[in-house]
C-alpha atoms as a PDB file:
ATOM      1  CA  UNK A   1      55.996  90.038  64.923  1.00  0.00           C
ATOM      2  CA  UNK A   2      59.112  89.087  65.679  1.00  0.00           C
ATOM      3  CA  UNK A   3      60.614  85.858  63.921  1.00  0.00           C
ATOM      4  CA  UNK A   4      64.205  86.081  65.617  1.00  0.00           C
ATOM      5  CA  UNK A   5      65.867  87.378  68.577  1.00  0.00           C
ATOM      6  CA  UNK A   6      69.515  87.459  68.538  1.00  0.00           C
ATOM      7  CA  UNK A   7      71.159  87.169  72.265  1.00  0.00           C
ATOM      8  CA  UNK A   8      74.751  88.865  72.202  1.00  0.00           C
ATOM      9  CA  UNK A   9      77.367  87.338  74.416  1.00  0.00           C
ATOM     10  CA  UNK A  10      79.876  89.629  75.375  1.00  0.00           C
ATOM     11  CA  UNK A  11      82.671  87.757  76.382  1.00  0.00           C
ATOM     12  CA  UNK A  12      85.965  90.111  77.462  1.00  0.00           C
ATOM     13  CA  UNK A  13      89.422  88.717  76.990  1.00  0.00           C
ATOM     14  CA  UNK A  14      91.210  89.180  79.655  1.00  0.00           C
ATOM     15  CA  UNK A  15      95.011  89.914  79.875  1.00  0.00           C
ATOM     16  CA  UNK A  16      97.941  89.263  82.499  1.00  0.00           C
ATOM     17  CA  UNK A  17     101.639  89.915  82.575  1.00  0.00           C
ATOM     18  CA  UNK A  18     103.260  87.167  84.188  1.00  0.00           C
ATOM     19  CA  UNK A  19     106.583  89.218  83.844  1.00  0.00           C
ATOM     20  CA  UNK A  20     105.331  91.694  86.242  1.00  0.00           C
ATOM     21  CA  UNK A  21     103.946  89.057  88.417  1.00  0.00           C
ATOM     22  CA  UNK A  22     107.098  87.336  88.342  1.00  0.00           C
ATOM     23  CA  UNK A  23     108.979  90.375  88.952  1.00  0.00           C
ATOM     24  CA  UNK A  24     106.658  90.862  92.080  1.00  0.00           C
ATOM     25  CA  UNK A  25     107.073  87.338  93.612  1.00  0.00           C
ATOM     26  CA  UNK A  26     111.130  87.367  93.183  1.00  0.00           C
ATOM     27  CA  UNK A  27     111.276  90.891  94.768  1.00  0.00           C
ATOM     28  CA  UNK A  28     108.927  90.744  97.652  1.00  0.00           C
ATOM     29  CA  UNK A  29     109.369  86.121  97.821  1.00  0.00           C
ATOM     30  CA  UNK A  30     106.232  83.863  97.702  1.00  0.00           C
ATOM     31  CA  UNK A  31     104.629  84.736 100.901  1.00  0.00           C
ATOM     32  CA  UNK A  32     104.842  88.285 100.625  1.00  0.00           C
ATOM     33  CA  UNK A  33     104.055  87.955  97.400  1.00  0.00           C
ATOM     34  CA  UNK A  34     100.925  86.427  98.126  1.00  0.00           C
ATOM     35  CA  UNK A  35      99.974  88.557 100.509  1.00  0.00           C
ATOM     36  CA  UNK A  36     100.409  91.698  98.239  1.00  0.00           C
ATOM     37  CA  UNK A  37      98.298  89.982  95.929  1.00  0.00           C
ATOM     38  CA  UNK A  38      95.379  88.984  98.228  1.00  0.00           C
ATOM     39  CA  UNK A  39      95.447  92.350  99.463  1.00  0.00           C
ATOM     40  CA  UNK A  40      95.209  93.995  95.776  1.00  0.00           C
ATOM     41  CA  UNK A  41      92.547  91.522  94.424  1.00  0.00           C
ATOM     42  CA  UNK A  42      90.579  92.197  97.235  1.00  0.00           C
ATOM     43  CA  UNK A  43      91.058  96.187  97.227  1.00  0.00           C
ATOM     44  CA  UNK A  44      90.427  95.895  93.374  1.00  0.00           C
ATOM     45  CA  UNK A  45      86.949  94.067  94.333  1.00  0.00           C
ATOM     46  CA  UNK A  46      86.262  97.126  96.068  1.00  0.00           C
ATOM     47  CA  UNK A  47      86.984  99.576  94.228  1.00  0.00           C
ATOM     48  CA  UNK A  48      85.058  98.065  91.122  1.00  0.00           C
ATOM     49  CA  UNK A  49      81.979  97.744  93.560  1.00  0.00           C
ATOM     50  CA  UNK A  50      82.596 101.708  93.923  1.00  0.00           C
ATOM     51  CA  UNK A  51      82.712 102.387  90.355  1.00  0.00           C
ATOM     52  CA  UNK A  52      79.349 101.175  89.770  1.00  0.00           C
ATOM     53  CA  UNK A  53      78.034 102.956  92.784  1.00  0.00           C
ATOM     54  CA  UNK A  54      79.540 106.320  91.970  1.00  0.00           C
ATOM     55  CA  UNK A  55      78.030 105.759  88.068  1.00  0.00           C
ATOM     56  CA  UNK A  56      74.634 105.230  90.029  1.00  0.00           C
ATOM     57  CA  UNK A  57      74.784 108.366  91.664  1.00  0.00           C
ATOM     58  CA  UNK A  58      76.389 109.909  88.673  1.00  0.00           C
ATOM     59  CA  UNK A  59      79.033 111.333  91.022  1.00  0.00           C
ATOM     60  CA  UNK A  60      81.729 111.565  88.050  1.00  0.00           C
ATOM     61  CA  UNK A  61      84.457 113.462  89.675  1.00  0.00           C
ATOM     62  CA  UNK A  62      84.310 110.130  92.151  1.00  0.00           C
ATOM     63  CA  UNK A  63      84.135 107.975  89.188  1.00  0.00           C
ATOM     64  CA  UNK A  64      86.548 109.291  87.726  1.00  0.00           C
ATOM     65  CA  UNK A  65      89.083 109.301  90.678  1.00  0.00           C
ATOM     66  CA  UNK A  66      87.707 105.668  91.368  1.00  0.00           C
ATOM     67  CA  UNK A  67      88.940 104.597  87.699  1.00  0.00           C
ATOM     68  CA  UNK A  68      91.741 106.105  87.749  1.00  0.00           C
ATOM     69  CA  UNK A  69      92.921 104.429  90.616  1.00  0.00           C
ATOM     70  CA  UNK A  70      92.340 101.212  89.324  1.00  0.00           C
ATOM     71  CA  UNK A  71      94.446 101.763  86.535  1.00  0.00           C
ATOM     72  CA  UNK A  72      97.751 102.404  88.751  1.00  0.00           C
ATOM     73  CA  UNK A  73      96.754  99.280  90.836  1.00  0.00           C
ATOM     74  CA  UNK A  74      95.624  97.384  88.222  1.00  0.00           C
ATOM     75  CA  UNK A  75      99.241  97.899  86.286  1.00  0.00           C
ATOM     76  CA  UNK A  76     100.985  97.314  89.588  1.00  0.00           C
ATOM     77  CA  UNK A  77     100.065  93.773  89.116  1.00  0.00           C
ATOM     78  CA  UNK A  78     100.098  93.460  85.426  1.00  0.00           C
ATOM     79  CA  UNK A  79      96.210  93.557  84.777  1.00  0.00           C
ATOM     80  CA  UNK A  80      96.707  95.082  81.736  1.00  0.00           C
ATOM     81  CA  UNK A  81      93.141  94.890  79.998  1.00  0.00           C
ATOM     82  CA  UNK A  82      91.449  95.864  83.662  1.00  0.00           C
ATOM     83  CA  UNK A  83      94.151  99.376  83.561  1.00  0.00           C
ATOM     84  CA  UNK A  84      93.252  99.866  79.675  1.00  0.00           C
ATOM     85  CA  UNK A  85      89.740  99.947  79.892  1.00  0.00           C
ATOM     86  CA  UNK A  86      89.588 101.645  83.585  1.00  0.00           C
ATOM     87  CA  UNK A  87      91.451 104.313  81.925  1.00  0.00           C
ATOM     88  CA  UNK A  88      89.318 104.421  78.803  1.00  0.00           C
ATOM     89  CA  UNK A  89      85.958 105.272  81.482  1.00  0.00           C
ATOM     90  CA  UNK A  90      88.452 108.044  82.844  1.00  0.00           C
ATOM     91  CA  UNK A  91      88.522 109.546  79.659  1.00  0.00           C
ATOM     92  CA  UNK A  92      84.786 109.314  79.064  1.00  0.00           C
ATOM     93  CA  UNK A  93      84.249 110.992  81.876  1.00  0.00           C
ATOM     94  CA  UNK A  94      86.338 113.443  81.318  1.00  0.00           C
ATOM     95  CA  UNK A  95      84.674 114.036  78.023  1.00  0.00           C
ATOM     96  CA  UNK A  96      81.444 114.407  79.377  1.00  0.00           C
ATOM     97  CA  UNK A  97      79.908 111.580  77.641  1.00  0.00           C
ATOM     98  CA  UNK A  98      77.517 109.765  79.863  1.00  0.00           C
ATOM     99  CA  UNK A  99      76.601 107.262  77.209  1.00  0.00           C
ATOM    100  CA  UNK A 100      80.209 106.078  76.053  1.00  0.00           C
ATOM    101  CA  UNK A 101      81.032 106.118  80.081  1.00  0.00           C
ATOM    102  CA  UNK A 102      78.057 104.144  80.643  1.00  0.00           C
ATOM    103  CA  UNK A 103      79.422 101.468  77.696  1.00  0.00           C
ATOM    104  CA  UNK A 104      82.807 101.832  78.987  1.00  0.00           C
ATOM    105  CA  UNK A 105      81.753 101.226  82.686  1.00  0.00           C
ATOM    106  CA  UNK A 106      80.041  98.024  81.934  1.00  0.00           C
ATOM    107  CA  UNK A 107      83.232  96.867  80.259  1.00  0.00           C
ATOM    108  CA  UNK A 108      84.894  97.197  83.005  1.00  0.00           C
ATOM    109  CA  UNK A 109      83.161  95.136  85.106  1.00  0.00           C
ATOM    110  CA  UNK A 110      83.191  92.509  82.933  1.00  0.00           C
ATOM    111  CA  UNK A 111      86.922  93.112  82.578  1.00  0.00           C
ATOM    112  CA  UNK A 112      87.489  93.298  85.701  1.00  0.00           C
ATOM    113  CA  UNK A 113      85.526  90.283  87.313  1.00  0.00           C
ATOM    114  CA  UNK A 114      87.481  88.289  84.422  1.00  0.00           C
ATOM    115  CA  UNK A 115      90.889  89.373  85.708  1.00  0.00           C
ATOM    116  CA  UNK A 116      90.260  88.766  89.105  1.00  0.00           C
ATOM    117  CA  UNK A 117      88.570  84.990  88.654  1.00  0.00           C
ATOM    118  CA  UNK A 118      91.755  84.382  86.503  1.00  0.00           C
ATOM    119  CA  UNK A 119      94.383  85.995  88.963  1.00  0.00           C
ATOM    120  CA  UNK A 120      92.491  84.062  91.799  1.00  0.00           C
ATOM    121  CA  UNK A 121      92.736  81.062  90.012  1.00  0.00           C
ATOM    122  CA  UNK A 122      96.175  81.393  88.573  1.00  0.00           C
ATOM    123  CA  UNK A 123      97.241  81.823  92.413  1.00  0.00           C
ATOM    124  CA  UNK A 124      95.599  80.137  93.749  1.00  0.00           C
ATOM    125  CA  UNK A 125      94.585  82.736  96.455  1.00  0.00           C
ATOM    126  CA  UNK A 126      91.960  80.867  98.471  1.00  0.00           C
ATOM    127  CA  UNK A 127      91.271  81.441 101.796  1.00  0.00           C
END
């Protein structure tokens, strides 16, 4: 019998670098900007979405393309938990560990629906 169940809350800090998005909005101006920024939260949406597919179908050359991918956009706009952690299911992959890139795959997800609600919000990119 059990007496206790103990729920876990995983709860994934998530971190920006306004520096790079600064940098971004004084080269390109506000609108552009913007637009670069829709474009990328949008593309990372996607490509997260494909992650998840491609572990599905256990398709790990894709996966592993797929992740590394979001790292370089990822750092292009200074998501630099989303890029850490997309790299670290890179590197699972490439070790052939199904388990740890399993683990490392649903951390990224979290991560990476945390960065985008707090780069949509921060932007205030709505439509």
């Amino acid at each position: 019998m059990v007496d206790k169940v103990i729920t876990l809350e995983q709860k994934e800090t998530v971190r920006l670098d306004s520096d790079r998005l600064n940098a971004l909005y004084r080269q390109l101006g506000d609108k552009n900007a913007l637009d670069v920024l829709c474009r990328t939260v949008e593309e990372l949406a996607v490509r997260l979405s494909n992650c998840e597919r491609l572990w599905r179908h256990r398709d790990w050359d894709g996966l592993r393309k797929c992740a590394r991918s979001l790292v370089a956009i990822a750092e292009q706009i200074g998501m630099t938990a989303l890029a850490r952690v997309a790299g670290d299911v890179a590197q699972n992959v490439d070790a052939g560990d199904a388990v740890a890139t399993g683990a490392t795959l649903s951390r990224l997800i979290r991560v990476g629906e945390n960065s985008l609600t707090v780069i949509w919000d921060q932007q205030d990119l709505s439509v």
